[in-house]
N, C-alpha and C. Protein backbone atom coordinates (compact mmCIF):
# COMPACT_ATOMS: atom_id res chain seq x y z
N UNK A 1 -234.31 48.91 198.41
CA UNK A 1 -233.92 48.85 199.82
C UNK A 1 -232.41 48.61 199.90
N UNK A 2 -231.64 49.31 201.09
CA UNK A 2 -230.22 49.20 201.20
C UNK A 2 -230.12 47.76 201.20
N UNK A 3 -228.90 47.13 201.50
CA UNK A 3 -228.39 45.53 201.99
C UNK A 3 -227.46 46.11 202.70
N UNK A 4 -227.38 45.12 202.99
CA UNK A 4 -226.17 44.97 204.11
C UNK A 4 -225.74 43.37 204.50
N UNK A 5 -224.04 43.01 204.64
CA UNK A 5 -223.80 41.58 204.81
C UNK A 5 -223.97 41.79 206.65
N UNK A 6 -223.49 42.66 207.16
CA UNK A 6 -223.07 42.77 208.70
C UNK A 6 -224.13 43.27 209.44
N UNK A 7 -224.80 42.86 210.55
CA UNK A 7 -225.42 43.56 211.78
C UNK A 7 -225.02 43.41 212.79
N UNK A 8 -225.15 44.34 213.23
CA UNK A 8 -225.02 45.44 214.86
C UNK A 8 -226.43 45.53 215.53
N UNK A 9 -226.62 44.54 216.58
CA UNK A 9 -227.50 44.87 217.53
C UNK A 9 -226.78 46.06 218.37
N UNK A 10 -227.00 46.81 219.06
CA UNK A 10 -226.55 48.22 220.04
C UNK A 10 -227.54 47.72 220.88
N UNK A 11 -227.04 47.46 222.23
CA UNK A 11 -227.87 47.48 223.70
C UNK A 11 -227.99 48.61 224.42
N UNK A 12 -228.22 48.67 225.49
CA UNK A 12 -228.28 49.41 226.85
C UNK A 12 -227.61 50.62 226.35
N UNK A 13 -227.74 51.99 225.81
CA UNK A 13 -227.30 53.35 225.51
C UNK A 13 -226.28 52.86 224.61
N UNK A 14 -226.27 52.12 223.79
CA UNK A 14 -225.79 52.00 222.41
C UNK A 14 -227.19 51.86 221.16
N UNK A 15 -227.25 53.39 220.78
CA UNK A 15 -228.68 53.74 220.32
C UNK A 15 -228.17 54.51 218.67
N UNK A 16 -227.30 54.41 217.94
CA UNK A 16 -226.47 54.77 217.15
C UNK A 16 -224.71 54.33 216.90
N UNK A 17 -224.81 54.81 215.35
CA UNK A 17 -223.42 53.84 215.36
C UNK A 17 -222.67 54.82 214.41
N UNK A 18 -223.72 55.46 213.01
CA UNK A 18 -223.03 56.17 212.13
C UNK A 18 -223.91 57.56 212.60
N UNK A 19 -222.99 58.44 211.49
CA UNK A 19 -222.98 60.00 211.13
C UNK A 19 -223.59 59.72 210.09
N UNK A 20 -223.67 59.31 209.01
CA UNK A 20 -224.35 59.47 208.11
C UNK A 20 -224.95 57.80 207.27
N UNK A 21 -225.96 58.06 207.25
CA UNK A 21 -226.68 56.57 207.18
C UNK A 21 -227.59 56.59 206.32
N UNK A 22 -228.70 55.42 205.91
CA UNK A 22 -230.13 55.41 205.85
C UNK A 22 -230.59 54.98 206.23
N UNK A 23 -231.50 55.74 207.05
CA UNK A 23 -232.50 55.01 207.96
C UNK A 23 -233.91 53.73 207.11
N UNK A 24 -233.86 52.62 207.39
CA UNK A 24 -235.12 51.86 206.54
C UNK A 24 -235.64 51.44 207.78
N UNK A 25 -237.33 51.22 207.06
CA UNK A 25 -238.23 50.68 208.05
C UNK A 25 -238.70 49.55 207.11
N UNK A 26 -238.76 48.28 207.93
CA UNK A 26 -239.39 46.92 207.54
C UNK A 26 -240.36 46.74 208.30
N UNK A 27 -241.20 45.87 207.86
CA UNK A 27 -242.83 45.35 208.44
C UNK A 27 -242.19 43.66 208.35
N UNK A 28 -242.27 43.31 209.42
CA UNK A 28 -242.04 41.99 209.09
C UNK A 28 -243.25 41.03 210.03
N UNK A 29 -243.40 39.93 209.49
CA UNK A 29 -244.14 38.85 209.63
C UNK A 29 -244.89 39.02 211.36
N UNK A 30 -243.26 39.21 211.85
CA UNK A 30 -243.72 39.07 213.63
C UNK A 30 -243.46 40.83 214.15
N UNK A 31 -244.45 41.79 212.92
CA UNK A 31 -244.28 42.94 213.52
C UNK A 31 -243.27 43.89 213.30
N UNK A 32 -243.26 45.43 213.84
CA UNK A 32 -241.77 46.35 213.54
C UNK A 32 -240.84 45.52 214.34
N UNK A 33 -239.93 45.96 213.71
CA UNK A 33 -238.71 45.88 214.76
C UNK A 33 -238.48 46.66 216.00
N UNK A 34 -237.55 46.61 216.68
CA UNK A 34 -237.43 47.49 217.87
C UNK A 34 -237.53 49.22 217.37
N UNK A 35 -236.83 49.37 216.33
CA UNK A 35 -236.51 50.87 215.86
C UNK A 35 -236.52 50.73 214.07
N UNK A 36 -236.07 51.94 213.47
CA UNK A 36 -235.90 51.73 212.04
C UNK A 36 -234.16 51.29 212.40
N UNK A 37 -233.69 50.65 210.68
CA UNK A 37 -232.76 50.57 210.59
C UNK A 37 -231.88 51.25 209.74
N UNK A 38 -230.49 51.61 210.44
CA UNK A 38 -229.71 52.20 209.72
C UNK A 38 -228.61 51.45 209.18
N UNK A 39 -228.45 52.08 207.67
CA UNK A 39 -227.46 51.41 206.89
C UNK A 39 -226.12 52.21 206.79
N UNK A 40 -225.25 51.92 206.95
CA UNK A 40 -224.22 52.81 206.33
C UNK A 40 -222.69 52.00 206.14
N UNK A 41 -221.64 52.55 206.23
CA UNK A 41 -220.39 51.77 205.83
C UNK A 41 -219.46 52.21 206.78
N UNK A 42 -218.71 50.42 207.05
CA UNK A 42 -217.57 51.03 208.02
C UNK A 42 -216.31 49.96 207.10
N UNK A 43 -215.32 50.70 207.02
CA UNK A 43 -214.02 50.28 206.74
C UNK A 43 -214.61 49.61 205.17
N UNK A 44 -215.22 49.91 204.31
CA UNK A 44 -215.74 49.29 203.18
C UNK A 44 -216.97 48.44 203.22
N UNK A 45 -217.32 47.97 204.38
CA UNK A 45 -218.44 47.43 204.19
C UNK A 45 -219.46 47.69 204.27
N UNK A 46 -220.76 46.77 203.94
CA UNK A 46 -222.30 47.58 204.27
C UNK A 46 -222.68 46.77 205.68
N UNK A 47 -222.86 47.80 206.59
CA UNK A 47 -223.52 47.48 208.00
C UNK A 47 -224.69 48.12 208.62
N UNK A 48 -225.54 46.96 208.98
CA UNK A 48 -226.51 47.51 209.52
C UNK A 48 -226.78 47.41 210.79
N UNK A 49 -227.54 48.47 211.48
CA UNK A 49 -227.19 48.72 212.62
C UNK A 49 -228.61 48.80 213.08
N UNK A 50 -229.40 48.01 214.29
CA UNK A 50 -230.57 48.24 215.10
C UNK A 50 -230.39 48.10 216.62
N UNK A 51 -230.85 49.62 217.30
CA UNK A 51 -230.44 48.92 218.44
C UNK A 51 -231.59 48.24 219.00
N UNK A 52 -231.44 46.89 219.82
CA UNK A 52 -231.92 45.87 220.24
C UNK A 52 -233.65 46.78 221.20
N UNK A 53 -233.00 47.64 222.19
CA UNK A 53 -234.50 48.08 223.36
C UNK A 53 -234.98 49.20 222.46
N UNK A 54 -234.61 50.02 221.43
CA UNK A 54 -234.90 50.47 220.53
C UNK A 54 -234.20 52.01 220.93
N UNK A 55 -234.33 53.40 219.92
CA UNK A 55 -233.96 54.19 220.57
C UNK A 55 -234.57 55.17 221.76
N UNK A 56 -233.98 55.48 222.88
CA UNK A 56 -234.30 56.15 223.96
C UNK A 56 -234.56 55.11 225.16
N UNK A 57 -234.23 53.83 224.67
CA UNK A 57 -234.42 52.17 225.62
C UNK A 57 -236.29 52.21 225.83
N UNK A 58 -237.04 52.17 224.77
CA UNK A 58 -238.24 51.47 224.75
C UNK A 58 -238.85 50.46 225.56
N UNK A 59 -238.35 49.51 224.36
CA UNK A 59 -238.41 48.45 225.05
C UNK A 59 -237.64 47.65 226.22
N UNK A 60 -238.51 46.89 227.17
CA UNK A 60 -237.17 46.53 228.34
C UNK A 60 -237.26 45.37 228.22
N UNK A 61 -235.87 44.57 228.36
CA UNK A 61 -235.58 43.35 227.96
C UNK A 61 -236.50 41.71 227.79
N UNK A 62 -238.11 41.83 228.17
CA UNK A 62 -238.33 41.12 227.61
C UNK A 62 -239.11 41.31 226.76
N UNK A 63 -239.63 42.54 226.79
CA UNK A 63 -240.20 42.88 225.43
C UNK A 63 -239.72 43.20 224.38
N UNK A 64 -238.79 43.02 223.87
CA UNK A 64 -237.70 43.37 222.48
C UNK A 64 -238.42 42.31 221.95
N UNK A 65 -238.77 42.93 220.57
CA UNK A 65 -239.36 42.00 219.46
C UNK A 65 -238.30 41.75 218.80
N UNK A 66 -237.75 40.49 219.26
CA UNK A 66 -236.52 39.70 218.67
C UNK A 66 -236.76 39.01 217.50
N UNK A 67 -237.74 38.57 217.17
CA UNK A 67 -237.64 37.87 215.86
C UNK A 67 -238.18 38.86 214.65
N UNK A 68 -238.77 39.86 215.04
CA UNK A 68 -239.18 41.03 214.09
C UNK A 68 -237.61 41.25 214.33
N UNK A 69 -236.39 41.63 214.79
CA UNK A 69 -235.27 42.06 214.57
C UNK A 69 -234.46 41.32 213.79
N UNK A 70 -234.39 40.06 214.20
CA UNK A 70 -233.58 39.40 212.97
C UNK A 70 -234.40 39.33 211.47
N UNK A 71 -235.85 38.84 211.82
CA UNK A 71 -236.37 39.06 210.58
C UNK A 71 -235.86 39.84 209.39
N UNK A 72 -235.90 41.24 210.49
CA UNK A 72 -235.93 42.32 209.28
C UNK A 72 -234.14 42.47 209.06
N UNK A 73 -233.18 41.57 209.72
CA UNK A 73 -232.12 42.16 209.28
C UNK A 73 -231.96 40.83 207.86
N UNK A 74 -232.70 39.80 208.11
CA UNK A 74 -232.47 38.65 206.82
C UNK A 74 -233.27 39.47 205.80
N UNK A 75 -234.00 40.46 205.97
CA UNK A 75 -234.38 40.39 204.96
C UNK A 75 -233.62 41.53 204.08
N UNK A 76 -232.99 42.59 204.43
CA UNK A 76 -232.08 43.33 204.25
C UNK A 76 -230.36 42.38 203.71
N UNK A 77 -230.19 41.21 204.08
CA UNK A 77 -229.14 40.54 203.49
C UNK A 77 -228.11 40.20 204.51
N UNK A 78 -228.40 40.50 205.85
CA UNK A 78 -227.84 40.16 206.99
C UNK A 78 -227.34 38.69 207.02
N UNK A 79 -225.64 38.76 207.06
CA UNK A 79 -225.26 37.12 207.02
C UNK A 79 -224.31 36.85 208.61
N UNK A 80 -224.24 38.09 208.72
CA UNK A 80 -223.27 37.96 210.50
C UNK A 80 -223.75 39.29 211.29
N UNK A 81 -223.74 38.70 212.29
CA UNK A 81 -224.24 39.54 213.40
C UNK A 81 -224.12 39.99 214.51
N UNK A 82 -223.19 40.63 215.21
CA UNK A 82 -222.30 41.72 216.06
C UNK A 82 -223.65 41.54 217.07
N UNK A 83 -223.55 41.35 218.41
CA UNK A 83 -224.68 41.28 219.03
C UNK A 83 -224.41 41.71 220.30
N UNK A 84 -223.54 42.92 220.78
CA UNK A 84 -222.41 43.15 222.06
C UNK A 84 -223.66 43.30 223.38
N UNK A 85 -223.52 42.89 224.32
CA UNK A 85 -224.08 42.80 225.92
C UNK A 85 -223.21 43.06 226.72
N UNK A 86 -223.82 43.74 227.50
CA UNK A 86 -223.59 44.28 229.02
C UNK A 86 -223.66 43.49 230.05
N UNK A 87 -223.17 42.63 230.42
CA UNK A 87 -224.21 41.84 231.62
C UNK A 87 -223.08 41.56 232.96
N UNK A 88 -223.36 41.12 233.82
CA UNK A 88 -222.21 40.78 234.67
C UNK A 88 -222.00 39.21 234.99
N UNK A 89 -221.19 38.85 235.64
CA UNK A 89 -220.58 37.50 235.77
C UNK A 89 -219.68 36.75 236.93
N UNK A 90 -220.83 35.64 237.12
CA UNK A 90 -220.53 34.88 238.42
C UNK A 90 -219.08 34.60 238.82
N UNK A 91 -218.24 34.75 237.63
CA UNK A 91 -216.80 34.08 237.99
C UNK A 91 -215.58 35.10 238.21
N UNK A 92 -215.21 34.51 239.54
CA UNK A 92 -214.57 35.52 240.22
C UNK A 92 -213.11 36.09 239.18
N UNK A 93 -212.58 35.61 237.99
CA UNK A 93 -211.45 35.47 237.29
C UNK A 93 -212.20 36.70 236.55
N UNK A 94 -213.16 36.81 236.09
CA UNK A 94 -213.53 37.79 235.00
C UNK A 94 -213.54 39.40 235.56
N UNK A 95 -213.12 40.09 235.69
CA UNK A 95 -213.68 41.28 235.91
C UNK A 95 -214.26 42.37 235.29
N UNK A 96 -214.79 43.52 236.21
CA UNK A 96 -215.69 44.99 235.30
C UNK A 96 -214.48 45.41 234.11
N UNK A 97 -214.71 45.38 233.09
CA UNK A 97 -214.34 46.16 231.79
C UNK A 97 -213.72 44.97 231.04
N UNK A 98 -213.61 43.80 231.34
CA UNK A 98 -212.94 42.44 230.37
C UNK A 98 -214.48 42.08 229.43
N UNK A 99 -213.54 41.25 228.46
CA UNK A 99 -214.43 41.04 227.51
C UNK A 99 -214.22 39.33 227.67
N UNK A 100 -216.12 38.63 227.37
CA UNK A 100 -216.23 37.71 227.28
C UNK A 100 -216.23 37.51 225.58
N UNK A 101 -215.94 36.59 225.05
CA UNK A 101 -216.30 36.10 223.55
C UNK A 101 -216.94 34.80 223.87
N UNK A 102 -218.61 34.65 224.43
CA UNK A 102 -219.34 33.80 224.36
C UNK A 102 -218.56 32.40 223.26
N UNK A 103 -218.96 31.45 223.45
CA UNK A 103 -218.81 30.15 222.80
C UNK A 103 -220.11 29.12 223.07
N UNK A 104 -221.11 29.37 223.76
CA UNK A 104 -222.08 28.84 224.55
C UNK A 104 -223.39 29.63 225.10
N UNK A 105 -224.63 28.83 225.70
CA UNK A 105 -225.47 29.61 225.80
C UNK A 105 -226.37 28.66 226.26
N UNK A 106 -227.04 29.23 227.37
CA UNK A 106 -227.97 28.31 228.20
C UNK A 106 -229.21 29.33 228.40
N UNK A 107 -230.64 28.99 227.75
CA UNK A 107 -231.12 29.91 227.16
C UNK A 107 -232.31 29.07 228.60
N UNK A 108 -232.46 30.27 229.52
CA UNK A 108 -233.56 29.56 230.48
C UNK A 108 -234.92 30.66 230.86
N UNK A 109 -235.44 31.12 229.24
CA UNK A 109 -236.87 32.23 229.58
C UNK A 109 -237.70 31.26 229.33
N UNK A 110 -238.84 31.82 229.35
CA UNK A 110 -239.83 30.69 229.05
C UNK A 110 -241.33 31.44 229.05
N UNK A 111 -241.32 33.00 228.74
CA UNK A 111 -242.47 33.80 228.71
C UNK A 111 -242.15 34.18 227.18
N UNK A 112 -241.87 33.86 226.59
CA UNK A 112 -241.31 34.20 224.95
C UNK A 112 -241.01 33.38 224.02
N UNK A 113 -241.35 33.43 222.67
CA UNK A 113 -241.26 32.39 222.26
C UNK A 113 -240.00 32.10 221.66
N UNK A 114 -239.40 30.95 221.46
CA UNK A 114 -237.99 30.29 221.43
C UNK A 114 -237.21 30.36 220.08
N UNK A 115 -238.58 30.27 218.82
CA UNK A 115 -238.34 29.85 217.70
C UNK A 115 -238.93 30.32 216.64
N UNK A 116 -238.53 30.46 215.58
CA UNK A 116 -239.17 30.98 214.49
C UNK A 116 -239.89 29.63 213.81
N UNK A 117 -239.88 28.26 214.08
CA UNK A 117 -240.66 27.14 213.69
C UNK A 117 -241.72 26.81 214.30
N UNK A 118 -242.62 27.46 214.84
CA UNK A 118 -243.42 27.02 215.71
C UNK A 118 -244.74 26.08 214.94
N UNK A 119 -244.18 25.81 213.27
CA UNK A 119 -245.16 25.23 212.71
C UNK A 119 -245.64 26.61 211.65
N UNK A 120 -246.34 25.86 210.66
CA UNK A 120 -246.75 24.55 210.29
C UNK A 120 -245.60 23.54 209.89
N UNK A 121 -244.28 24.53 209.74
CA UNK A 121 -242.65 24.05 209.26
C UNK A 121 -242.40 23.51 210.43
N UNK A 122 -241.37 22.34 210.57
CA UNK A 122 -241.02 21.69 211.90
C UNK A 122 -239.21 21.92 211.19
N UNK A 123 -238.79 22.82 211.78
CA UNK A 123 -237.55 22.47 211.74
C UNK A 123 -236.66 22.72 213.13
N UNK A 124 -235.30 21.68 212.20
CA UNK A 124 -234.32 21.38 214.53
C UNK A 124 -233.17 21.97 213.65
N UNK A 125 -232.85 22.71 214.85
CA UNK A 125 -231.47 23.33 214.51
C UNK A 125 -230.94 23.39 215.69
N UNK A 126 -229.90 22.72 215.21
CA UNK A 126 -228.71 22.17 216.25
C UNK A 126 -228.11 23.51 217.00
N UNK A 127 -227.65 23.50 218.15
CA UNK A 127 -227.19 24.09 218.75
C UNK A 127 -226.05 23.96 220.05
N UNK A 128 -224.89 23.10 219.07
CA UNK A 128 -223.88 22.75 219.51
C UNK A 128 -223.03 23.54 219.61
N UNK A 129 -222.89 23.99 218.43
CA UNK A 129 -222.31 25.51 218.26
C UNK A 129 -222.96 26.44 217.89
N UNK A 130 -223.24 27.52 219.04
CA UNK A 130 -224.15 28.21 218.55
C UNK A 130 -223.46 29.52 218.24
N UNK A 131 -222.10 29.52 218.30
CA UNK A 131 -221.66 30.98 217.73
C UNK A 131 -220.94 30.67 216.50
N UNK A 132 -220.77 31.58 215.79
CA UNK A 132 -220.02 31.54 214.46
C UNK A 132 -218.35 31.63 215.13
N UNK A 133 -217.48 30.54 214.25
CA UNK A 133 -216.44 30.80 215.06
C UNK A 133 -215.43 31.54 214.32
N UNK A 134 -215.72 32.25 212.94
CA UNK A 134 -215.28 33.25 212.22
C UNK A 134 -215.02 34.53 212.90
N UNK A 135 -216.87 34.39 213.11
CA UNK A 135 -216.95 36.02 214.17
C UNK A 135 -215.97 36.20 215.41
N UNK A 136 -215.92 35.45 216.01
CA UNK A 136 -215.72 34.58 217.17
C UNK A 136 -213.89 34.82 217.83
N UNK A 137 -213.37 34.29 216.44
CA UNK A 137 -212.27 34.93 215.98
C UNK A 137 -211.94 35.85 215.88
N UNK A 138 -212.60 36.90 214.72
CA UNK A 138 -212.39 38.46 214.96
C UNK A 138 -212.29 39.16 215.98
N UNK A 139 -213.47 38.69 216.85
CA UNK A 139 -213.16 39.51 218.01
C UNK A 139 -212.20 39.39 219.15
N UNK A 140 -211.75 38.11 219.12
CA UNK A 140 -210.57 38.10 220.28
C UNK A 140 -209.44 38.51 219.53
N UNK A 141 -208.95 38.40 218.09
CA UNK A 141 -207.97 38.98 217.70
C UNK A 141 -208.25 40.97 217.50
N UNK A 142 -208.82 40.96 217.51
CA UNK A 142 -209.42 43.07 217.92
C UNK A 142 -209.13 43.51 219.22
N UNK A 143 -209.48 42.32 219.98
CA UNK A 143 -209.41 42.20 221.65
C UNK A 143 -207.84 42.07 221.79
N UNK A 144 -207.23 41.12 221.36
CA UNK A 144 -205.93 41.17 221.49
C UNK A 144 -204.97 42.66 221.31
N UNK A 145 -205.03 42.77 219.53
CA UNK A 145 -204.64 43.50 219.15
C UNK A 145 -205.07 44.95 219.88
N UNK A 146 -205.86 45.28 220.31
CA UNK A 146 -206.50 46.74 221.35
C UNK A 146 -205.75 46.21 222.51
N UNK A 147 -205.23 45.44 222.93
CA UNK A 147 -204.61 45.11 224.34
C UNK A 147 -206.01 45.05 225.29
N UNK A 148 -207.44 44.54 225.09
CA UNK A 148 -208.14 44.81 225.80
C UNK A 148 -208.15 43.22 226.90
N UNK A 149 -208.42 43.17 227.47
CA UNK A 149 -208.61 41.89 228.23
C UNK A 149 -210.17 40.88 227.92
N UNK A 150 -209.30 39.74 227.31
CA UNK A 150 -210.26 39.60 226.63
C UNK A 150 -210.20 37.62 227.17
N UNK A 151 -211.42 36.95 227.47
CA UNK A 151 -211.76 35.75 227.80
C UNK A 151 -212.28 35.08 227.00
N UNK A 152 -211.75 33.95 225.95
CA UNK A 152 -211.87 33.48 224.73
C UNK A 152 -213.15 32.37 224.43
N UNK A 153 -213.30 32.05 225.89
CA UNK A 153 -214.65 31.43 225.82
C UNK A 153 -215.79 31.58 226.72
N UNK A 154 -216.70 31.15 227.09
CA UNK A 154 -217.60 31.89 227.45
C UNK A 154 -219.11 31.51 227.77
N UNK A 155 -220.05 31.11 228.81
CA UNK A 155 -220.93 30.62 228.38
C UNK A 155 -222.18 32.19 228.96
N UNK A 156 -223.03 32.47 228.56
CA UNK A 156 -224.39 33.11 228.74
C UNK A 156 -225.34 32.66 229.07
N UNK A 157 -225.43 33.01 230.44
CA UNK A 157 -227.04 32.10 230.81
C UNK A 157 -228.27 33.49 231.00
N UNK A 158 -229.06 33.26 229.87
CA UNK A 158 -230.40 34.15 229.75
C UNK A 158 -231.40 33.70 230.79
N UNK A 159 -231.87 34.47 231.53
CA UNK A 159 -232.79 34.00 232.49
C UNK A 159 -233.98 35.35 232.61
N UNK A 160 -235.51 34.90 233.10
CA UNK A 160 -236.06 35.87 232.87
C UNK A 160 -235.66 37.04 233.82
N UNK A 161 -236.18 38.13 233.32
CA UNK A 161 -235.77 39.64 234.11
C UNK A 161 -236.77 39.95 234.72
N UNK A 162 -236.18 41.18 235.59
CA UNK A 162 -237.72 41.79 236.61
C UNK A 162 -238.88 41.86 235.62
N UNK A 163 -240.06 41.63 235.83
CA UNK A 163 -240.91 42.36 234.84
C UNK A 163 -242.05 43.14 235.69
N UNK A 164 -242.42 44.60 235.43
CA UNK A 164 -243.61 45.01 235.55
C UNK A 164 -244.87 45.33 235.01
N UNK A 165 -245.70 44.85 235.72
CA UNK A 165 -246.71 45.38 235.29
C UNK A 165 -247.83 46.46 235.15
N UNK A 166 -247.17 47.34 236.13
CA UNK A 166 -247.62 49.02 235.93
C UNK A 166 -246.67 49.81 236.05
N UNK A 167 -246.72 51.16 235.70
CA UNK A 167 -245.72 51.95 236.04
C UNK A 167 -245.20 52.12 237.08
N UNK A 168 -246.49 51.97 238.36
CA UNK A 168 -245.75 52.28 239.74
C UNK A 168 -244.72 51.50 240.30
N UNK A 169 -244.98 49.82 239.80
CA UNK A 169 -244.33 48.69 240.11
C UNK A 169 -242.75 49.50 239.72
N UNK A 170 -242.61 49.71 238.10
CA UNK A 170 -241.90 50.11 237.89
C UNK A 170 -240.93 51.52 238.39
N UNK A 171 -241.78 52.23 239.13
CA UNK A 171 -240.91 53.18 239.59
C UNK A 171 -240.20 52.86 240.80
N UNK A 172 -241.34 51.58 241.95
CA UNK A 172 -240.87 51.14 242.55
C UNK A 172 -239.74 50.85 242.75
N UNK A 173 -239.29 50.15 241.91
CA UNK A 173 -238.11 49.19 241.71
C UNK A 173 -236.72 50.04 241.19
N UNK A 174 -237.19 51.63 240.77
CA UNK A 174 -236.08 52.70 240.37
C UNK A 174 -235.62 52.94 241.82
């Protein structure tokens, strides 16, 4: 099986990354992942790339089998993880096309499960800092250096999304 140190979640019509890749499929504990994964190389390294709703947007945001996704990227050798979102934001300073670099995260679903410990293992993992501040780094200096407008800290509040339960609901709401 490929490795890879780097992953790339791809959201919302970010459904590809390379031209030439290998595609792998993992079975993991909590199920497939959203899609297969592709391996390939950028600037020397090995990166792997899954997009998150899967390809053609499958799944809708609360059904993404998230822990089958990281699963299968630890098990491939995944040590950092590129995780880019779309979302919008209450504060009037930020605007459409600026970039947040999260530092924080206020995680408020509660139809899904939270943790990969749910037992018979009891483990606590702190979440003071919950971003890597390596990564964290890179990207506001990319952000800089691109001249993009970029907001160095950041908090994310996850909250549940519309959900339906038939198609019509769902067309409804198109």
């Amino acid at each position: 099986m490929r490795k890879a140190q780097i992953g790339i979640f791809g959201g919302s019509g970010f459904y590809s990354l390379f031209d030439q890749a290998e595609e792998v499929e993992i079975e993991t504990p909590y199920g497939k992942p959203s899609d297969k994964i592709t391996v390939g190389e950028i600037a020397g390294h090995k990166v792997a790339f899954l997009p998150r709703h899967g390809k053609g947007h499958k799944y809708a945001p609360h059904a993404i089998p998230f822990l089958a996704n990281l699963w299968a990227f630890k098990e491939i050798g995944v040590t950092l993880i590129i995780a880019p979102t779309a979302a919008g934001s209450l504060q009037p300073n930020i605007k459409p096309g600026e970039f947040v670099v999260c530092d924080q995260f206020v995680d408020q679903t509660f139809s899904r499960p939270s943790t990969f410990y749910n037992g018979p293992k009891v483990v606590h993992i702190s979440c003071a800092d919950p971003y890597c501040p390596q990564m964290r780094e890179v990207a506001i200096k990319a952000c800089n250096n691109l001249s993009i407008p970029v907001h160095e800290k950041g908090t994310v509040v996850v909250i549940e999304g519309p959900r339906f339960s038939t198609k019509a609901e769902s067309r409804w709401y198109q």
